[in-house]
Protein backbone atom coordinates (compact mmCIF):
# COMPACT_ATOMS: atom_id res chain seq x y z
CA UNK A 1 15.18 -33.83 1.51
CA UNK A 2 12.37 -31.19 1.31
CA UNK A 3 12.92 -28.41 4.09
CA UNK A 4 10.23 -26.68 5.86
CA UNK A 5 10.85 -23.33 4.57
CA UNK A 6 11.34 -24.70 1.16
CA UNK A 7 7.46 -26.11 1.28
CA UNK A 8 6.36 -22.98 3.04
CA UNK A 9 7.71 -21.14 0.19
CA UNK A 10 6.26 -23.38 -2.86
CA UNK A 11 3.03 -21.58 -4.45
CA UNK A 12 -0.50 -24.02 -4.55
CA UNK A 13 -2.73 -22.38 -6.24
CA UNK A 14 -6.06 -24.13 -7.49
CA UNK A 15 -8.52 -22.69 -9.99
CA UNK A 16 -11.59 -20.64 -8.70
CA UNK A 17 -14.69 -21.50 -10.03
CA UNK A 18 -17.42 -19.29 -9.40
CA UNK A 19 -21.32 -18.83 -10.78
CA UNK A 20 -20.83 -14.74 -12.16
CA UNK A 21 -23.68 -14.03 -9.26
CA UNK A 22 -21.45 -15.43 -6.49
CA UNK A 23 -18.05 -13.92 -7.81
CA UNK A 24 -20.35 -10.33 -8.02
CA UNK A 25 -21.49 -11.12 -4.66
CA UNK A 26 -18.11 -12.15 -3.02
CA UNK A 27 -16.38 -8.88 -5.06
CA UNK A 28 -19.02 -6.58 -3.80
CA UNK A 29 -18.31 -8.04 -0.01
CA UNK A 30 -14.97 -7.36 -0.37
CA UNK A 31 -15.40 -3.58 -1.98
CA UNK A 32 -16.91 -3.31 1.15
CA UNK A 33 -14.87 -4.60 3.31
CA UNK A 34 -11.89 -2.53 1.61
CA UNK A 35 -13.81 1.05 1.87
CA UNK A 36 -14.94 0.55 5.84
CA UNK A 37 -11.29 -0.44 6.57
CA UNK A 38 -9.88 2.52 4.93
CA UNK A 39 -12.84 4.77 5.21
CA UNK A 40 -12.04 4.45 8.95
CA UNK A 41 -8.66 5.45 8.57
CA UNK A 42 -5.36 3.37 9.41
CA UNK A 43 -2.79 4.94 11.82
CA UNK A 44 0.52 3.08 10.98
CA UNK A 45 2.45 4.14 14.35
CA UNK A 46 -0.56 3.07 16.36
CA UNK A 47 -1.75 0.18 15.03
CA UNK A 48 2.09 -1.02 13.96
CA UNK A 49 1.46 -4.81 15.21
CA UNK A 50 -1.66 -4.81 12.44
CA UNK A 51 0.28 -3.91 9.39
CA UNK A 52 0.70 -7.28 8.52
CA UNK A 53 -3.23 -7.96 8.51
CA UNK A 54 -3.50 -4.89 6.86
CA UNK A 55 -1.14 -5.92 3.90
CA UNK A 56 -2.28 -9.26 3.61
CA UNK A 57 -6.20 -8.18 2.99
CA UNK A 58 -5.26 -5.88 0.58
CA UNK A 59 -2.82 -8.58 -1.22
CA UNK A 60 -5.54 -10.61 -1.26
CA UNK A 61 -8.03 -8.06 -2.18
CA UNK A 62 -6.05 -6.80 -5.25
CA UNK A 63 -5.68 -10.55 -6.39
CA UNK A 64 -9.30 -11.65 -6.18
CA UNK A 65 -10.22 -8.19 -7.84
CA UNK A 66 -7.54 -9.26 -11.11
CA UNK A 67 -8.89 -12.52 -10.99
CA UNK A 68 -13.02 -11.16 -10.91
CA UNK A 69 -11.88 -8.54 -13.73
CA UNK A 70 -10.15 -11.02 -15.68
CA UNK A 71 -13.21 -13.59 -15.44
CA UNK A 72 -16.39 -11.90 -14.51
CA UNK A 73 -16.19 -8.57 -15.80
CA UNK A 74 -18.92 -7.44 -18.13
């Protein structure tokens, strides 16, 4: 018997397939998404119950940004 954490814990991944102009334009988003987040500053003690949101962009940031360099990068 499969658990629920067990599932919750399994990786899915599926392959992204983008056009070069859409990956550009989805890495260039997220460039800017990245700078006005951190441009702005991030107090940890203050905003302490947004940490998690805060990790999780840039987790997701960092892996999109492998994957475009890996794939797209001229």
């Amino acid at each position: 018997m499969i658990t629920r954490e067990k599932k919750m814990t399994e990786k899915k991944t599926k392959v992204l397939e983008l056009a070069p102009e859409q990956a550009m334009a989805l890495m260039v988003m997220l460039d800017s998404e990245m700078e006005t987040i951190f441009d702005e500053g991030i107090d940890p003690i203050a905003d302490w119950e947004s940490a998690d949101l805060y990790a999780y962009r840039l987790l997701a940031y960092k892996t999109y940004k492998q994957w475009y360099m890996e794939n797209h990068n001229a």
